[in-house]
PDB file of N, CA and C in Angstrom:
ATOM      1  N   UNK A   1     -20.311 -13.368 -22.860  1.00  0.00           N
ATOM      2  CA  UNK A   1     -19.730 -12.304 -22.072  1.00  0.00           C
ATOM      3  C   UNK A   1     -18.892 -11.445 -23.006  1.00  0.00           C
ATOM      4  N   UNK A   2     -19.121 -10.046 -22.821  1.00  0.00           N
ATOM      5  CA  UNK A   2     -18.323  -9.180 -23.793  1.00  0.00           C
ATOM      6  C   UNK A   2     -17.249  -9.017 -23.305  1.00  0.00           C
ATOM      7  N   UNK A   3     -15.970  -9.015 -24.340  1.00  0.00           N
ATOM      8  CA  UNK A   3     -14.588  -8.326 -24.068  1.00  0.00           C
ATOM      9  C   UNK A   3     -14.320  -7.715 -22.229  1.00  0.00           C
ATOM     10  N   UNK A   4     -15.215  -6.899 -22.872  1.00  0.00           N
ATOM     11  CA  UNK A   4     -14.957  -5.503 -21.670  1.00  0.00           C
ATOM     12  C   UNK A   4     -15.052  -6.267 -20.054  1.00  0.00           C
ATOM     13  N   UNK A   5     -16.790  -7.300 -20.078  1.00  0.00           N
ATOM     14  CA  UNK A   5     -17.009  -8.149 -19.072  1.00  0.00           C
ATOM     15  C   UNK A   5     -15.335  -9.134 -18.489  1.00  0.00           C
ATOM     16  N   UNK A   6     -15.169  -9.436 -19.266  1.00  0.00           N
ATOM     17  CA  UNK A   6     -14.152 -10.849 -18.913  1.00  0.00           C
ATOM     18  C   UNK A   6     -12.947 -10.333 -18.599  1.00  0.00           C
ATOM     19  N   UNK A   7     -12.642  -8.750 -19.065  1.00  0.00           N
ATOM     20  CA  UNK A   7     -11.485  -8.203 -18.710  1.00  0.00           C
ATOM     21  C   UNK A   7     -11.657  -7.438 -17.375  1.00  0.00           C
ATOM     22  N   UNK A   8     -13.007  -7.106 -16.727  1.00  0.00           N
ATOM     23  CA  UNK A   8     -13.117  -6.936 -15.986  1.00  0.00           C
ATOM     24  C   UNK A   8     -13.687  -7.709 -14.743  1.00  0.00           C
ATOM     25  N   UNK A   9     -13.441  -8.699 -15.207  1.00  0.00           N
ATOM     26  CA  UNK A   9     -13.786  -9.856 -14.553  1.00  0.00           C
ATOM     27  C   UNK A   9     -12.016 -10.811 -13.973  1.00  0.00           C
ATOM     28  N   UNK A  10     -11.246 -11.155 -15.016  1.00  0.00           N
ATOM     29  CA  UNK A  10     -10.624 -11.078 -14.381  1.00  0.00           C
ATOM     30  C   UNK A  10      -9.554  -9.998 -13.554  1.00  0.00           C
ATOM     31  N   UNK A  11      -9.417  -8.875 -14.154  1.00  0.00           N
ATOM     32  CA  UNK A  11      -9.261  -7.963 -13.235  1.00  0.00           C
ATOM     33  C   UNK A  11      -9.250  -8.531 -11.511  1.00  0.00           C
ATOM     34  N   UNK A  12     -10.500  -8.476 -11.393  1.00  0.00           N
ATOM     35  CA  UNK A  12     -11.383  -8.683 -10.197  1.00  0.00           C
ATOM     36  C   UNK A  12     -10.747  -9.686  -9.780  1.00  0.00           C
ATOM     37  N   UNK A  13     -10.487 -11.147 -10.506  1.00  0.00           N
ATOM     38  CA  UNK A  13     -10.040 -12.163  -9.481  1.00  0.00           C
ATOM     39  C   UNK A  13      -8.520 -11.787  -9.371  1.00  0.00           C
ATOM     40  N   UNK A  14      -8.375 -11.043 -10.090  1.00  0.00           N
ATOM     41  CA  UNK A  14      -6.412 -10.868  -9.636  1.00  0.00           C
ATOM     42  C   UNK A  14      -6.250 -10.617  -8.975  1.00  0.00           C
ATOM     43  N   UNK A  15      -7.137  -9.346  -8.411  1.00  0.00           N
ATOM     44  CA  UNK A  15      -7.206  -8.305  -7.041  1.00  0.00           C
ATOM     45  C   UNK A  15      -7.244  -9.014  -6.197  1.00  0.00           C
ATOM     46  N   UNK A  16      -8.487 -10.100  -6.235  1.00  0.00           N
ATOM     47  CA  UNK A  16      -8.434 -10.624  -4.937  1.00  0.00           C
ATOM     48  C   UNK A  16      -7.987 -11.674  -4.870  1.00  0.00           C
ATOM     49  N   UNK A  17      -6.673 -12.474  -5.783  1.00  0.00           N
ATOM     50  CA  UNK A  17      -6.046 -13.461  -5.431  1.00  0.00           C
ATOM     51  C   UNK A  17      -4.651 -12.179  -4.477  1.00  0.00           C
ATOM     52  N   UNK A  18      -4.047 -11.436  -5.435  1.00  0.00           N
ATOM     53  CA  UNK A  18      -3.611 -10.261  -4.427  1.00  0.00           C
ATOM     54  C   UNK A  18      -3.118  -9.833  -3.075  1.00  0.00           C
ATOM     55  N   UNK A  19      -4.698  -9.597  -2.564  1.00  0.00           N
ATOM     56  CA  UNK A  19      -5.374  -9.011  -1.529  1.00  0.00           C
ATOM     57  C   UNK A  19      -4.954 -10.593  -0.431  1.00  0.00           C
ATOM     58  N   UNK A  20      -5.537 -11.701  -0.966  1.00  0.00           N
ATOM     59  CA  UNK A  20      -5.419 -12.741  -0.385  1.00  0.00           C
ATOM     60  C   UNK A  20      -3.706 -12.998  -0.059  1.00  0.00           C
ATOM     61  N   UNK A  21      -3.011 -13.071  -1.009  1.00  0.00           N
ATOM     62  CA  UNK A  21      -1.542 -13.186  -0.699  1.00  0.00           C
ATOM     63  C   UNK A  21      -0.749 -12.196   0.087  1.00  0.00           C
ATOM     64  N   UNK A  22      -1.788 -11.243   0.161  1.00  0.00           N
ATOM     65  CA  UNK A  22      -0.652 -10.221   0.789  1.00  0.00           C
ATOM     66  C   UNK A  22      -1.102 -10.383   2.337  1.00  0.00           C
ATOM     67  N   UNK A  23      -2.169 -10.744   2.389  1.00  0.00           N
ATOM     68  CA  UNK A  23      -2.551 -11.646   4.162  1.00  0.00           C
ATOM     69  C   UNK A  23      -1.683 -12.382   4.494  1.00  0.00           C
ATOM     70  N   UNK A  24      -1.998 -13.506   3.913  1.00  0.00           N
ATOM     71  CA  UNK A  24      -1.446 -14.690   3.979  1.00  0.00           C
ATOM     72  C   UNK A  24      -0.038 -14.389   4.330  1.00  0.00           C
ATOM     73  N   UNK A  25       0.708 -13.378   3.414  1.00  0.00           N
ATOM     74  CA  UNK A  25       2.406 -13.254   4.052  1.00  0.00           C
ATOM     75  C   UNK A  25       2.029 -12.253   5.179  1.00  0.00           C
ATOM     76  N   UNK A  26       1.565 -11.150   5.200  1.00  0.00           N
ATOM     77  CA  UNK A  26       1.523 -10.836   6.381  1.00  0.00           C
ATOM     78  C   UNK A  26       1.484 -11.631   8.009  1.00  0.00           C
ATOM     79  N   UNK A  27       0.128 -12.440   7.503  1.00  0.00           N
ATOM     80  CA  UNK A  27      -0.042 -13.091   8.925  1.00  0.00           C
ATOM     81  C   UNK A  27       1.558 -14.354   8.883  1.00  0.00           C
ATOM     82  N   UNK A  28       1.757 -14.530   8.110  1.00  0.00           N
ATOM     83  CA  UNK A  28       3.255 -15.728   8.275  1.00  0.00           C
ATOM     84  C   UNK A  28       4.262 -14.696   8.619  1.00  0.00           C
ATOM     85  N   UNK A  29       4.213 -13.465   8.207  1.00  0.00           N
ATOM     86  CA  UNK A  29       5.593 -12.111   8.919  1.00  0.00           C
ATOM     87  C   UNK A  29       5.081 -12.093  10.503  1.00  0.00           C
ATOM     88  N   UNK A  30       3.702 -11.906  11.187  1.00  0.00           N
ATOM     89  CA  UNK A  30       3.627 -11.613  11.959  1.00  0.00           C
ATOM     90  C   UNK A  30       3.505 -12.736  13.095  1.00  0.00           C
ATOM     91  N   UNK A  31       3.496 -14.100  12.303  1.00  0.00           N
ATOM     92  CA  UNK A  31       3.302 -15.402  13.325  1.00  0.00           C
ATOM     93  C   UNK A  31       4.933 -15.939  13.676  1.00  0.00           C
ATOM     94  N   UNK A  32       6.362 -15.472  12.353  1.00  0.00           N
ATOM     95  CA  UNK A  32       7.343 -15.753  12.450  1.00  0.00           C
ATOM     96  C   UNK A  32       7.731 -14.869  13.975  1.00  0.00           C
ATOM     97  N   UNK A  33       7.448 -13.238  13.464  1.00  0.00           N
ATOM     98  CA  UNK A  33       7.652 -12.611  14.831  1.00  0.00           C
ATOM     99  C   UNK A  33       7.507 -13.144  16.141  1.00  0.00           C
ATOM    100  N   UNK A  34       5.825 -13.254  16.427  1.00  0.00           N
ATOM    101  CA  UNK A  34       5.308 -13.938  17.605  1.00  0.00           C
ATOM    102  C   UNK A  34       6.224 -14.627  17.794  1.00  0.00           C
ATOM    103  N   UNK A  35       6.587 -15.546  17.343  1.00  0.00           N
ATOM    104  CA  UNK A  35       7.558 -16.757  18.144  1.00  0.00           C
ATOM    105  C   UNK A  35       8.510 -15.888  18.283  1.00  0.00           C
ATOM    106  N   UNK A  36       9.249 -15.471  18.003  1.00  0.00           N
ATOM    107  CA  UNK A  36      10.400 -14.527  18.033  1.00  0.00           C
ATOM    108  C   UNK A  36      10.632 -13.871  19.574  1.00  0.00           C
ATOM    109  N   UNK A  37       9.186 -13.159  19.789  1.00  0.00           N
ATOM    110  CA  UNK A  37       8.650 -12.348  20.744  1.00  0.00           C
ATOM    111  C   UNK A  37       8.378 -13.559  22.074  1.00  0.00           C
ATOM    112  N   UNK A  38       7.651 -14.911  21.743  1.00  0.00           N
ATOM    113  CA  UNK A  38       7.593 -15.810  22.827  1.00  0.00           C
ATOM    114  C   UNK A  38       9.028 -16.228  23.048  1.00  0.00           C
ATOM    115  N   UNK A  39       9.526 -16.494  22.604  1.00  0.00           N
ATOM    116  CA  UNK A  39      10.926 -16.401  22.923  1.00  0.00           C
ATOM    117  C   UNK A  39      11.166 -15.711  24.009  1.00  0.00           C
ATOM    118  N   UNK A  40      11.434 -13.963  23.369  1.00  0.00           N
ATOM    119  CA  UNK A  40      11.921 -13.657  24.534  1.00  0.00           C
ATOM    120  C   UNK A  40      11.022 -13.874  25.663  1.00  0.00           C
ATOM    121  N   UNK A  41       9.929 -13.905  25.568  1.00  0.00           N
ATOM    122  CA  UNK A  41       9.233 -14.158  27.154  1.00  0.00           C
ATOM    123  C   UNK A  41       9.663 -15.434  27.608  1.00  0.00           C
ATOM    124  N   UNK A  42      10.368 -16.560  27.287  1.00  0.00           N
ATOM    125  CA  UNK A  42      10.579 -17.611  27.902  1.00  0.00           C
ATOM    126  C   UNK A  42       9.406 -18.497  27.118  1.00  0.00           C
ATOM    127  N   UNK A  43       8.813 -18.503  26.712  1.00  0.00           N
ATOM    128  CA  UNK A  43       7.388 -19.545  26.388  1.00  0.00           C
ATOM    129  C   UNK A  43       8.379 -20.336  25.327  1.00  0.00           C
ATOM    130  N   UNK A  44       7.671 -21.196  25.307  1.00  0.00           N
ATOM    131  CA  UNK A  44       8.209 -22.818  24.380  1.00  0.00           C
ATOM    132  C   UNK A  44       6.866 -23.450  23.843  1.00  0.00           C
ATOM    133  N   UNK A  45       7.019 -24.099  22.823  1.00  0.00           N
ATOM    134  CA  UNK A  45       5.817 -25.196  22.856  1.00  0.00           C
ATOM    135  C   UNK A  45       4.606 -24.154  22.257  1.00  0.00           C
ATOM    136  N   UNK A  46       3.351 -24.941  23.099  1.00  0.00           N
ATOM    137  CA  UNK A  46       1.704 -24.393  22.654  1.00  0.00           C
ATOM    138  C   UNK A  46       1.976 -23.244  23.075  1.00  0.00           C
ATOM    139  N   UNK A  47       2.449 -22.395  24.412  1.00  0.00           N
ATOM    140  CA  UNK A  47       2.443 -21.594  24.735  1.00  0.00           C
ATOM    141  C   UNK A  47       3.066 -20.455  23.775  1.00  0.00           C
ATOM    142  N   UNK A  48       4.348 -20.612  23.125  1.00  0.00           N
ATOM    143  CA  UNK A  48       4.782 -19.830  22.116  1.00  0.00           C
ATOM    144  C   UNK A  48       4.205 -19.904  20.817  1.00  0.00           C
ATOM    145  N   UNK A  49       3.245 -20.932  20.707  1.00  0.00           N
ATOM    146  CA  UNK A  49       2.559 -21.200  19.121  1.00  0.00           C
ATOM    147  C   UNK A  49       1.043 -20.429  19.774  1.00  0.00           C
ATOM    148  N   UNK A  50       0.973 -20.459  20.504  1.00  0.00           N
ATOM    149  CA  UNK A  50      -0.235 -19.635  20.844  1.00  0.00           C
ATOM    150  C   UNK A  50      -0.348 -18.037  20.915  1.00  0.00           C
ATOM    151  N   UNK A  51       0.893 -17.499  21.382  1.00  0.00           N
ATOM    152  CA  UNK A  51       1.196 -16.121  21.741  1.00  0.00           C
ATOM    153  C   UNK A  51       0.986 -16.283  20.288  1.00  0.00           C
ATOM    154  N   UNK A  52       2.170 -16.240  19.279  1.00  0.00           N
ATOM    155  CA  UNK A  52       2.150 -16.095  17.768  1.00  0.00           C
ATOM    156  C   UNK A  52       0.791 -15.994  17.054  1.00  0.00           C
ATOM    157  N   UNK A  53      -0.225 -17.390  17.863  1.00  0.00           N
ATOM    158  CA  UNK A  53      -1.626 -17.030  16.609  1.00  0.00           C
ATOM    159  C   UNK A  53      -2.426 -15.980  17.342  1.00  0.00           C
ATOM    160  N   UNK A  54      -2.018 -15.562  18.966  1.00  0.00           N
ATOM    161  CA  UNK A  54      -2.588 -14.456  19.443  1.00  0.00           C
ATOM    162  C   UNK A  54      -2.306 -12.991  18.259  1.00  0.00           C
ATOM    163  N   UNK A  55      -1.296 -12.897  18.103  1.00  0.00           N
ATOM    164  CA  UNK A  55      -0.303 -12.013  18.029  1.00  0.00           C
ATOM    165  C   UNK A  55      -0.912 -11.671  16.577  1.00  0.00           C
ATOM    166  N   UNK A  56      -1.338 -12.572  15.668  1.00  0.00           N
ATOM    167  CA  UNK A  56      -2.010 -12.646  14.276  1.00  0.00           C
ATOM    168  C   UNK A  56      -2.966 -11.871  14.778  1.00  0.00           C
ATOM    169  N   UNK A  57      -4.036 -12.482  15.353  1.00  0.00           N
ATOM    170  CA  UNK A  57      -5.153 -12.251  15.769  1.00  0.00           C
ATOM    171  C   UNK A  57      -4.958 -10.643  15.979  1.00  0.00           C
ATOM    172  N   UNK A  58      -4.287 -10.528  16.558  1.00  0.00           N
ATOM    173  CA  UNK A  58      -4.313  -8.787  17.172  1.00  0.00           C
ATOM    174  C   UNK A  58      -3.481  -7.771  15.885  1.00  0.00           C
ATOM    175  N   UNK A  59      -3.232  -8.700  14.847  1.00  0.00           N
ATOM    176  CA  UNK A  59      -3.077  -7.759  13.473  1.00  0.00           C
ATOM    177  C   UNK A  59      -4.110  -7.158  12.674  1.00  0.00           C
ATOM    178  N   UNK A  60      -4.930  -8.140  12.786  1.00  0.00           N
ATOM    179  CA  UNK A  60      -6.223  -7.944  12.201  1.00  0.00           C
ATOM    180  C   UNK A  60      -6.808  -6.059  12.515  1.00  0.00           C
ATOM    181  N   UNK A  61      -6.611  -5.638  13.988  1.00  0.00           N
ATOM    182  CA  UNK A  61      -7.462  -4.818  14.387  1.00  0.00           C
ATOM    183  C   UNK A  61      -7.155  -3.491  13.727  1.00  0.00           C
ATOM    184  N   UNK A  62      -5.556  -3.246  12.649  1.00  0.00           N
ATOM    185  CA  UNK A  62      -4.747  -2.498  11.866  1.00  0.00           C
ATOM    186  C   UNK A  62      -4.800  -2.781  10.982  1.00  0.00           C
ATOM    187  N   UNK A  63      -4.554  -1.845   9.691  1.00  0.00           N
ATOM    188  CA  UNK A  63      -3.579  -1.941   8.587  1.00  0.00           C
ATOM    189  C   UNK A  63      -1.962  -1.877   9.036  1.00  0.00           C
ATOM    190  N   UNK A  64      -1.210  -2.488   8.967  1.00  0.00           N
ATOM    191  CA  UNK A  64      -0.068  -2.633   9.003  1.00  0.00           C
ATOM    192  C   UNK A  64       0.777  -3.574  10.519  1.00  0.00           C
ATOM    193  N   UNK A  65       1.912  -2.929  10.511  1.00  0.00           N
ATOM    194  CA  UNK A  65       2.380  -3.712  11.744  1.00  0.00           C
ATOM    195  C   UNK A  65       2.413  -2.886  13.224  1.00  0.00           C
ATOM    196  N   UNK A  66       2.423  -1.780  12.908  1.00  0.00           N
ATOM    197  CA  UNK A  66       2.182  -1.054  13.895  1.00  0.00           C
ATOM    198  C   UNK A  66       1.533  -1.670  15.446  1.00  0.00           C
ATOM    199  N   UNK A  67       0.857  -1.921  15.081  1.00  0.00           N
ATOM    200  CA  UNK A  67      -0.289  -2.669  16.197  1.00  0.00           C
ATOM    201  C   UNK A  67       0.324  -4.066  17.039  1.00  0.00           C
ATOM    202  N   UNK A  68       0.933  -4.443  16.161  1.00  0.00           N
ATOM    203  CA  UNK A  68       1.934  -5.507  16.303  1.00  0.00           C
ATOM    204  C   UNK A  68       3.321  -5.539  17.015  1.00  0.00           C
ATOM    205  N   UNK A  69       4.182  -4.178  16.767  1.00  0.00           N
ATOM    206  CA  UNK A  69       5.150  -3.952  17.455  1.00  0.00           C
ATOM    207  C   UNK A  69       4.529  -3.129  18.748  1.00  0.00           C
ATOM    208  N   UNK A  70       3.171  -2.456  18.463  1.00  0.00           N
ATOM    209  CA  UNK A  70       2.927  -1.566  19.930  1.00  0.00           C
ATOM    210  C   UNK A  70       2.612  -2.896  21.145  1.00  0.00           C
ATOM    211  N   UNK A  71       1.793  -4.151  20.675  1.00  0.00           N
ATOM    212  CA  UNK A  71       2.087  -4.935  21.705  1.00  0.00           C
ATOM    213  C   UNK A  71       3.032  -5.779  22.235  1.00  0.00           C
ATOM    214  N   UNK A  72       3.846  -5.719  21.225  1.00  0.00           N
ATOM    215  CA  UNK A  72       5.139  -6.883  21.898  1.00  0.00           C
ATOM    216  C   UNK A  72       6.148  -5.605  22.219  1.00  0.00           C
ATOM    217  N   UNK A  73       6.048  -4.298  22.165  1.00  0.00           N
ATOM    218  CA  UNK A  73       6.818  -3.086  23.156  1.00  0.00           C
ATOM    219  C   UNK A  73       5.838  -3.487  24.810  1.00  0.00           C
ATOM    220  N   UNK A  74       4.615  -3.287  25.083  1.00  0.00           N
ATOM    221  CA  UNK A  74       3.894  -3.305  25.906  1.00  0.00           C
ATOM    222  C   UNK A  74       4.112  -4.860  26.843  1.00  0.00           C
ATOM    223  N   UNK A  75       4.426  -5.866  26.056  1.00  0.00           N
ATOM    224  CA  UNK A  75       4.804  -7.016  26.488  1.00  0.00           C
ATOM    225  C   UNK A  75       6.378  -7.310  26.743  1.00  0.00           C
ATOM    226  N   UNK A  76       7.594  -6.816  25.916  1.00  0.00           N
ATOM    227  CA  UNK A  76       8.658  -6.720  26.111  1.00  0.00           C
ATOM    228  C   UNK A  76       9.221  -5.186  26.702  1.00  0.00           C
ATOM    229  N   UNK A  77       8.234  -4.428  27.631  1.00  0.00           N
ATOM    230  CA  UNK A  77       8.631  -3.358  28.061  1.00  0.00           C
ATOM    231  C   UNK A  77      10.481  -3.306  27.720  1.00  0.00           C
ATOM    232  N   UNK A  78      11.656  -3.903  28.372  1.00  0.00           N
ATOM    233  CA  UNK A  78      12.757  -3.533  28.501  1.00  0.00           C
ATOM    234  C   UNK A  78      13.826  -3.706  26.987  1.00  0.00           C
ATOM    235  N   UNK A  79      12.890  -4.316  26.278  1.00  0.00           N
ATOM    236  CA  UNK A  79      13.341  -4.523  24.575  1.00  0.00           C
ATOM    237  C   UNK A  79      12.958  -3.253  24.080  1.00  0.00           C
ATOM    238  N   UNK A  80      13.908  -2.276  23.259  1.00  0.00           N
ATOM    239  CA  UNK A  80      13.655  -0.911  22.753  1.00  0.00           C
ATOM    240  C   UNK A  80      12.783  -1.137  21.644  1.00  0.00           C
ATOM    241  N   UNK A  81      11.662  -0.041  21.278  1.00  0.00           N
ATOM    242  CA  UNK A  81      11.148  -0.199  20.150  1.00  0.00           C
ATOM    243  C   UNK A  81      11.821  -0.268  18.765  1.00  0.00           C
ATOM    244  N   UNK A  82      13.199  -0.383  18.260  1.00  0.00           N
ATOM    245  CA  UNK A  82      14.018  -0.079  17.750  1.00  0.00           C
ATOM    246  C   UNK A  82      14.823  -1.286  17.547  1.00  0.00           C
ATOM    247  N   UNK A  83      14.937  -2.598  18.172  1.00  0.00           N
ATOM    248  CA  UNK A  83      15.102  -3.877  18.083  1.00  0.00           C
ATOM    249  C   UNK A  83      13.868  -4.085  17.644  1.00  0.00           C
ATOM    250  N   UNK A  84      12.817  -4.068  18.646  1.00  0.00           N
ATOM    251  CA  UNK A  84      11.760  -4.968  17.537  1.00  0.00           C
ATOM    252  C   UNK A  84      11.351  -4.916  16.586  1.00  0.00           C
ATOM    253  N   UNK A  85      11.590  -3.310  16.131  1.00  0.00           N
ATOM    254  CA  UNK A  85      11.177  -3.263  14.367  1.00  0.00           C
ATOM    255  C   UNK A  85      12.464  -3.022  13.795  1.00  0.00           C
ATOM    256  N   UNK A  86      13.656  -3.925  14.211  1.00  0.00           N
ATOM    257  CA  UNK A  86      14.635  -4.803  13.426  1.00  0.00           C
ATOM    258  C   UNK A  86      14.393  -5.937  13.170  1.00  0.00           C
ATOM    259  N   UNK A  87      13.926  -6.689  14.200  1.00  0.00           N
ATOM    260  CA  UNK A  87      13.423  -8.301  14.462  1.00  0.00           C
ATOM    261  C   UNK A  87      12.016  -8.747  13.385  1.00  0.00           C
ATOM    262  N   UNK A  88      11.256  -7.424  13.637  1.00  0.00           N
ATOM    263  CA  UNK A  88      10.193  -7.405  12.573  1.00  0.00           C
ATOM    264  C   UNK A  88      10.489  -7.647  11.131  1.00  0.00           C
ATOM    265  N   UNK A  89      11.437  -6.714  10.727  1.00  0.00           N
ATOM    266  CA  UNK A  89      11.924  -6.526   9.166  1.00  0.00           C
ATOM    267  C   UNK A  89      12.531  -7.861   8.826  1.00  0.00           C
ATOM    268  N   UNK A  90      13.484  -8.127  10.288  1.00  0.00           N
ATOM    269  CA  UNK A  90      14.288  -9.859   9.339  1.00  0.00           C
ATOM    270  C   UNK A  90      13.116 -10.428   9.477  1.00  0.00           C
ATOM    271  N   UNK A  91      11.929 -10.756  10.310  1.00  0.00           N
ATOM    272  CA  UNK A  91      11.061 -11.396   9.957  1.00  0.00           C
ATOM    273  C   UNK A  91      10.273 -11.636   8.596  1.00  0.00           C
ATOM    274  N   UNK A  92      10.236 -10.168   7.830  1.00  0.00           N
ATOM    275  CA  UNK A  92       9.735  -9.558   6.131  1.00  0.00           C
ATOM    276  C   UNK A  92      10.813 -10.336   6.015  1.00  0.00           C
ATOM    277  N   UNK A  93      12.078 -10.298   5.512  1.00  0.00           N
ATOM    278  CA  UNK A  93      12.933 -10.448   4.798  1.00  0.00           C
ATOM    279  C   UNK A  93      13.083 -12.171   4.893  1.00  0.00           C
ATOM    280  N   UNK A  94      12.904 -12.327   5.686  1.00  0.00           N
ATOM    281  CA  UNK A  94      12.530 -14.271   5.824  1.00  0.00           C
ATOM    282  C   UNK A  94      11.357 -14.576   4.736  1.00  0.00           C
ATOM    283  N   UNK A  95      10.416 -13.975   5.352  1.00  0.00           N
ATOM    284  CA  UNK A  95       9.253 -14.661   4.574  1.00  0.00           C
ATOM    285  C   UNK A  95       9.170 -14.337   3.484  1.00  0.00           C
ATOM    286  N   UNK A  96       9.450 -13.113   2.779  1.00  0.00           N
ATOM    287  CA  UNK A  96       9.831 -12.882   1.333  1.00  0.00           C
ATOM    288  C   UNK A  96      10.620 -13.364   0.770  1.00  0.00           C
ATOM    289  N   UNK A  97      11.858 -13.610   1.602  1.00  0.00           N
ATOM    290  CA  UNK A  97      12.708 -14.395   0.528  1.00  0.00           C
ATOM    291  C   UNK A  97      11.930 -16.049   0.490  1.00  0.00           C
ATOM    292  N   UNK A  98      11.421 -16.795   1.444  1.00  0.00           N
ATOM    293  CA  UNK A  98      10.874 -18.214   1.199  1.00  0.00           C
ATOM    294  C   UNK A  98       9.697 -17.956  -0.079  1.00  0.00           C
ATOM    295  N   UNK A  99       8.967 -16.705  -0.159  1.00  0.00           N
ATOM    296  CA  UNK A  99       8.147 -16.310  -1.183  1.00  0.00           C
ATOM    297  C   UNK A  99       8.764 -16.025  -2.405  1.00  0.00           C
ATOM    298  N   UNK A 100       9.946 -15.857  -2.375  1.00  0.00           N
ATOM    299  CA  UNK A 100      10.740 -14.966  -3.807  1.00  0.00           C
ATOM    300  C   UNK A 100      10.002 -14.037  -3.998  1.00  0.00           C
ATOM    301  N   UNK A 101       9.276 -13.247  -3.163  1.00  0.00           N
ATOM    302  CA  UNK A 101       8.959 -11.899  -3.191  1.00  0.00           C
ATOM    303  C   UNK A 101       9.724 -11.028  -3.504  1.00  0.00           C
ATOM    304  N   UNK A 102      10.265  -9.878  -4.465  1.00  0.00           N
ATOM    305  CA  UNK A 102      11.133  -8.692  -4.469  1.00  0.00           C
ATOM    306  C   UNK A 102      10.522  -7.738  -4.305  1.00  0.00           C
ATOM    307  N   UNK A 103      11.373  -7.491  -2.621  1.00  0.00           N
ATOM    308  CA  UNK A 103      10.607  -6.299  -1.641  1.00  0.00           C
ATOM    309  C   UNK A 103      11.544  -4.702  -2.538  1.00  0.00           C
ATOM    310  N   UNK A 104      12.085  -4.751  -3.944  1.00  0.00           N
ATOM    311  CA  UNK A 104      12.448  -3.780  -4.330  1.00  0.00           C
ATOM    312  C   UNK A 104      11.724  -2.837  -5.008  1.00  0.00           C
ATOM    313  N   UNK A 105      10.954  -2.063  -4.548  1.00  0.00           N
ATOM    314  CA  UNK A 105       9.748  -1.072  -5.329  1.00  0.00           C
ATOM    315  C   UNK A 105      10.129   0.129  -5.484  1.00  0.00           C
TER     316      UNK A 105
END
């Protein structure tokens, strides 16, 4: 394999080790939320571990969180959109700091 191959080769797996980690914290930002969010609905238990892997599930259909705070506004109608994407961020700021992620760019 030439130079050029192997440098562009790993390239390639960096990207998609990457690509993979930046899921992976996403869906753990957006499963910390969920519970957050079953909470306030009262749910406990499977029921709040379920909303949460719902709540993943329905990240998927976006890039970002957007999609995520538009349903737990739609589900927490009387919670302002403005708490939950406070609740959201300490959620980032949890899981980055357990990552030693530095969200400073």
């Amino acid at each position: 394999m030439s130079s050029l191959e192997e440098r562009q080769s790993t390239f390639e797996s960096k990207f998609a080790h990457d690509e993979e980690l930046i899921f992976k914290t996403n869906a753990k930002i957006t499963k910390l939320f969920g519970l957050w969010v079953a909470e306030q609905l009262e749910l406990d238990g499977a029921e709040a571990e379920s909303y949460a892997e719902q709540l993943v599930m329905h990240d998927l259909l976006e890039p970002g969180f957007q999609d995520v705070l538009d349903k737990a506004a739609k589900d927490l109608p009387d919670i302002p959109m403005t708490r939950l994407e406070l609740e959201l961020e300490k959620c980032q700021n949890i899981v980055h700091n357990e990552l030693n992620i530095d969200t400073a760019e």
